[in-house]
C-alpha atoms as a PDB file:
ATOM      1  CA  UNK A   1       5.371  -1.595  19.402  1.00  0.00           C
ATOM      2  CA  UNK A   2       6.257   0.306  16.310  1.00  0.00           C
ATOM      3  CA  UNK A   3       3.968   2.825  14.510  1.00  0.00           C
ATOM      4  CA  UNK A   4       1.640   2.322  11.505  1.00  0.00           C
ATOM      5  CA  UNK A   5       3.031   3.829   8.539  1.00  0.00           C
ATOM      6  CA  UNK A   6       0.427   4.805   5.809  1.00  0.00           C
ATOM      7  CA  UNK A   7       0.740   2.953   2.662  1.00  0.00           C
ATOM      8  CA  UNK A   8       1.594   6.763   0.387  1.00  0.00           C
ATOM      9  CA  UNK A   9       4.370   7.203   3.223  1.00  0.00           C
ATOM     10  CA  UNK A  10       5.124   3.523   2.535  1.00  0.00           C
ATOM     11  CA  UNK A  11       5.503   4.514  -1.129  1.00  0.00           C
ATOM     12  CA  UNK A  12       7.084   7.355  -1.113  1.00  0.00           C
ATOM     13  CA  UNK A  13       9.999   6.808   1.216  1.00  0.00           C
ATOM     14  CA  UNK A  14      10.318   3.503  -0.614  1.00  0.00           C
ATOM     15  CA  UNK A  15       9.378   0.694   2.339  1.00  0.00           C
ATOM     16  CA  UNK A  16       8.205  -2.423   2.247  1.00  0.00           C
ATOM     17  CA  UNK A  17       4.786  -3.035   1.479  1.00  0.00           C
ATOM     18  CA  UNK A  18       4.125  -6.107   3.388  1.00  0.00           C
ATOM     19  CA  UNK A  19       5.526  -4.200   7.193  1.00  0.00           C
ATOM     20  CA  UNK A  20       6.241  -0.878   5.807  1.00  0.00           C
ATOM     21  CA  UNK A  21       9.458  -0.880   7.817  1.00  0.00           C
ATOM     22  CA  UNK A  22      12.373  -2.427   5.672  1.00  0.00           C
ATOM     23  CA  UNK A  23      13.784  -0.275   3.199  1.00  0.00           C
ATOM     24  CA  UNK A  24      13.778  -1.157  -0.916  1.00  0.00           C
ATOM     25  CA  UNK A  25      17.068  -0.091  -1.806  1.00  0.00           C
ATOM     26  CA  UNK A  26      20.311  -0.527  -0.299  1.00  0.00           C
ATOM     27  CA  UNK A  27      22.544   2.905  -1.307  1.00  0.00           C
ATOM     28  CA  UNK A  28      21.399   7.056  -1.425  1.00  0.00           C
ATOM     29  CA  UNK A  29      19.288   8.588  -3.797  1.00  0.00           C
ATOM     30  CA  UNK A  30      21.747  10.378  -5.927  1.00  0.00           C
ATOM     31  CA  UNK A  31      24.370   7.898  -6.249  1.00  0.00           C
ATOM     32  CA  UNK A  32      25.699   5.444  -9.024  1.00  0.00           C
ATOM     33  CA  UNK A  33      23.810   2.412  -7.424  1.00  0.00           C
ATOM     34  CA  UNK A  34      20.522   3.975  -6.873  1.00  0.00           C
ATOM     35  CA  UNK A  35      19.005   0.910  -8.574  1.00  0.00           C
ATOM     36  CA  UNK A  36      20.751  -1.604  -6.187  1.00  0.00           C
ATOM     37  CA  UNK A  37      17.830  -3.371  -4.350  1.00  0.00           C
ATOM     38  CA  UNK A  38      17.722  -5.310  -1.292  1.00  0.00           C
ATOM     39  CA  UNK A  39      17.153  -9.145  -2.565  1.00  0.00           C
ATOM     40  CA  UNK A  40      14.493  -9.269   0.240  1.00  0.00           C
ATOM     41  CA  UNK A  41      12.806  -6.702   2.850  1.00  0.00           C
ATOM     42  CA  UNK A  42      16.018  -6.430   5.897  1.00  0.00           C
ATOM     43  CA  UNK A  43      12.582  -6.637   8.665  1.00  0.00           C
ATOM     44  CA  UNK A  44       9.975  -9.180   7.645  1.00  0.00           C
ATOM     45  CA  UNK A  45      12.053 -11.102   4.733  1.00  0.00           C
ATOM     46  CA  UNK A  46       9.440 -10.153   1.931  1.00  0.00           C
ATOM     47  CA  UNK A  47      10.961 -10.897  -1.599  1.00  0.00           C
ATOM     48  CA  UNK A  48      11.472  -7.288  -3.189  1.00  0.00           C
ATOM     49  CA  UNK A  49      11.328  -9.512  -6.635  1.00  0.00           C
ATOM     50  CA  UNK A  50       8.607 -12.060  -6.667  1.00  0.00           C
ATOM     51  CA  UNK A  51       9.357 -13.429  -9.883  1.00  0.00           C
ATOM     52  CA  UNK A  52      11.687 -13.174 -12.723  1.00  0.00           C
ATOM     53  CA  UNK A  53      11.126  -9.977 -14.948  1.00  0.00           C
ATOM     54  CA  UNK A  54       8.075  -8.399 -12.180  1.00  0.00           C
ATOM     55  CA  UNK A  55       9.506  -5.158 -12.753  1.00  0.00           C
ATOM     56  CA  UNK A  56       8.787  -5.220 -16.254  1.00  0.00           C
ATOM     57  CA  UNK A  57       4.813  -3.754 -14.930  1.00  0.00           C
ATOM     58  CA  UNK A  58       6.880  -0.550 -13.571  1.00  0.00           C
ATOM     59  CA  UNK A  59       8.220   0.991 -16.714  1.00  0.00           C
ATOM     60  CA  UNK A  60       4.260   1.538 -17.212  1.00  0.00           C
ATOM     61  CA  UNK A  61       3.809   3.514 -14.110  1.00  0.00           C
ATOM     62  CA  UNK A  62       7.417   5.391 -15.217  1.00  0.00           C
ATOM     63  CA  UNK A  63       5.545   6.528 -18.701  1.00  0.00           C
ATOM     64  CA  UNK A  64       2.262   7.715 -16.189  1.00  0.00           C
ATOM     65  CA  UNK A  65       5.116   9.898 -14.017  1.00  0.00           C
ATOM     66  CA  UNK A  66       6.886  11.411 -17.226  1.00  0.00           C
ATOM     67  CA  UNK A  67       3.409  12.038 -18.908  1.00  0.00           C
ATOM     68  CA  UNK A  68       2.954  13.820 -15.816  1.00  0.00           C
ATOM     69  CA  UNK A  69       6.004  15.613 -15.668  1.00  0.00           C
ATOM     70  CA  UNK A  70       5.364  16.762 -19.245  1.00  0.00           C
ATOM     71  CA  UNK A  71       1.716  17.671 -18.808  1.00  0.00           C
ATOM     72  CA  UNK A  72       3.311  19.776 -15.720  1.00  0.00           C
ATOM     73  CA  UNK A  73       6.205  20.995 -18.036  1.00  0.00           C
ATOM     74  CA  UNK A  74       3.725  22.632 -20.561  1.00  0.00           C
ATOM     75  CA  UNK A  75       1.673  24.186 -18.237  1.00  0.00           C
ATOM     76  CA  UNK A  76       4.668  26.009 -16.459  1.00  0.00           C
ATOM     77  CA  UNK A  77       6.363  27.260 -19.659  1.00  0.00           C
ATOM     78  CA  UNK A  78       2.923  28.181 -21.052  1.00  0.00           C
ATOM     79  CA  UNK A  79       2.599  30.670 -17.946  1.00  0.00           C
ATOM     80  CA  UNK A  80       5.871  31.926 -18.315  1.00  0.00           C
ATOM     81  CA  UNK A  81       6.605  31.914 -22.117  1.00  0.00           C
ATOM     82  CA  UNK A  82       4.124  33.845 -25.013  1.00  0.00           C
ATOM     83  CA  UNK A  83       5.582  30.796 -27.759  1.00  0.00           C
ATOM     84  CA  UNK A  84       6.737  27.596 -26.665  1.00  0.00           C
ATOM     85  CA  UNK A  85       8.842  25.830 -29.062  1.00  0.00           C
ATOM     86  CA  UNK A  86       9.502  22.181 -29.644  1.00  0.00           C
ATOM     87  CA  UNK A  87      13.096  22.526 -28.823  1.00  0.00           C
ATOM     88  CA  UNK A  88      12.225  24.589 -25.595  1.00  0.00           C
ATOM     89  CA  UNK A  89       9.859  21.659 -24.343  1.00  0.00           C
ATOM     90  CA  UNK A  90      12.348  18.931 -25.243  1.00  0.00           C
ATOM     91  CA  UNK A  91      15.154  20.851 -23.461  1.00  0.00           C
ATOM     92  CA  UNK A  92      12.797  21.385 -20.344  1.00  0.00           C
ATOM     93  CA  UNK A  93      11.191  18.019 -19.918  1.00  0.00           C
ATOM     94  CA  UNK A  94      14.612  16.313 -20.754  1.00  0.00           C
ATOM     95  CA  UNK A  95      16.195  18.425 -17.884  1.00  0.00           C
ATOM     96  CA  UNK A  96      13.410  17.430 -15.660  1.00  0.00           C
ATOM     97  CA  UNK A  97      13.522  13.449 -16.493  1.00  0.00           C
ATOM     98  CA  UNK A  98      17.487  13.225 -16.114  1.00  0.00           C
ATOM     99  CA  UNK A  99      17.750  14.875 -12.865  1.00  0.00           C
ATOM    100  CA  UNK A 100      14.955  13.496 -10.955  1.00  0.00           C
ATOM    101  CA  UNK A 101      15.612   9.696 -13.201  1.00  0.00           C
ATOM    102  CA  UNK A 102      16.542   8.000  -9.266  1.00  0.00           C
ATOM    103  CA  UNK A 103      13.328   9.408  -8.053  1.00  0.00           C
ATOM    104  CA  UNK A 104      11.040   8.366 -11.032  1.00  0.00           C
ATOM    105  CA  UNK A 105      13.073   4.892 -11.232  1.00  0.00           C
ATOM    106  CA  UNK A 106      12.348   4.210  -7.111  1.00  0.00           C
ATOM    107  CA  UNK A 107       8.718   5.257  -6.925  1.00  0.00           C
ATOM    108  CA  UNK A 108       7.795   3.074 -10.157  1.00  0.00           C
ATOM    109  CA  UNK A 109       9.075   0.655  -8.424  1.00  0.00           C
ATOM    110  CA  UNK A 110       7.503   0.557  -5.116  1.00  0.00           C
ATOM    111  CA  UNK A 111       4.161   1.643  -6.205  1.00  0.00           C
ATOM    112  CA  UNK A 112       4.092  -1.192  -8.942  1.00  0.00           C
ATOM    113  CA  UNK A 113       4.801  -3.641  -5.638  1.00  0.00           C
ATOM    114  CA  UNK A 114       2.519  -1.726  -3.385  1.00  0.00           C
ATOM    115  CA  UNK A 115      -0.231  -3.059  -6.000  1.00  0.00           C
ATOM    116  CA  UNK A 116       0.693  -6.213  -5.349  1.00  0.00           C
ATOM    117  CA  UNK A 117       1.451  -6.883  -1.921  1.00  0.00           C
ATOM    118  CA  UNK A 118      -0.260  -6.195   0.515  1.00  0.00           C
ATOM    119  CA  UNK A 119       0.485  -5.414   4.193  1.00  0.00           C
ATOM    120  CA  UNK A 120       0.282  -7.068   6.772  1.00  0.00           C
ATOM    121  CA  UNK A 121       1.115  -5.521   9.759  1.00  0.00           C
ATOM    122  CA  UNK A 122       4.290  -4.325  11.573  1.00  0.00           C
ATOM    123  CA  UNK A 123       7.880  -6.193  11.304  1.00  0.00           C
ATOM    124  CA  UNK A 124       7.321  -6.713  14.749  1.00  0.00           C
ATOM    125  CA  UNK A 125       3.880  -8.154  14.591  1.00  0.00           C
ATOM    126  CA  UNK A 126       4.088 -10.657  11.454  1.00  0.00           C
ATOM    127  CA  UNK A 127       5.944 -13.863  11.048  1.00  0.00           C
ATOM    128  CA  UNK A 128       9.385 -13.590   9.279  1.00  0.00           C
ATOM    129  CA  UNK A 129       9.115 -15.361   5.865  1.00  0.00           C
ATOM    130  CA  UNK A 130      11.909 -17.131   4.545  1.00  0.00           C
ATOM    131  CA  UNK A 131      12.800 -18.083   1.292  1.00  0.00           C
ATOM    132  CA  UNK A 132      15.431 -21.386   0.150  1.00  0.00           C
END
């Protein structure tokens, strides 16, 4: 019997959100194919793409993460720094975007699933679904 994984652990380590076993995406983090996805969960058969064009929803939840990141961005400098300038944000948040980019691309992702689909259980547990 396999553990229950929380559905932020789910998210964050990029799982499955119907078993919260398989993984997303099939290379590392910091590689050239960091967008290569699995065409369906590797445990429980889920399809990672439900329809044509569902990740369109996730470059929304990318704009809430680099709002974030430059809400987070001013607040840093502004402890650090008497005058921000424009060019001193820009270079700051830009440096920030580009080198966590894989990070913000995977978690838009599977939390724009995670709304979607919900889980159901364990690989183990669940019925395999598969698709023709």
């Amino acid at each position: 019997m396999s553990q229950k994984r929380s559905a932020l652990y789910s998210i964050l380590f990029n799982r499955c959100p119907r078993c919260r076993e398989g993984k997303m995406f099939k290379s590392g983090l910091y590689t050239t194919k960091f967008a290569d996805m699995h065409q369906d969960c590797p445990c429980c058969g889920q399809a990672f793409e439900p329809e044509p064009g569902f990740y369109y929803g996730a470059m929304y939840v990318s704009f809430g993460f680099n709002v974030a990141i430059f809400v987070v961005s001013l607040l840093i400098l502004s402890l650090f720094v008497k005058e921000i300038t424009m060019a001193m944000m820009i270079g700051v948040v830009a440096a920030v975007v580009v080198g966590l980019l894989p990070v913000i691309f995977r978690w838009s992702r599977s939390l724009y699933i995670h709304i979607f689909v919900r889980y159901e259980g364990p690989c183990s547990e669940i019925p395999k679904k598969v698709h023709s």
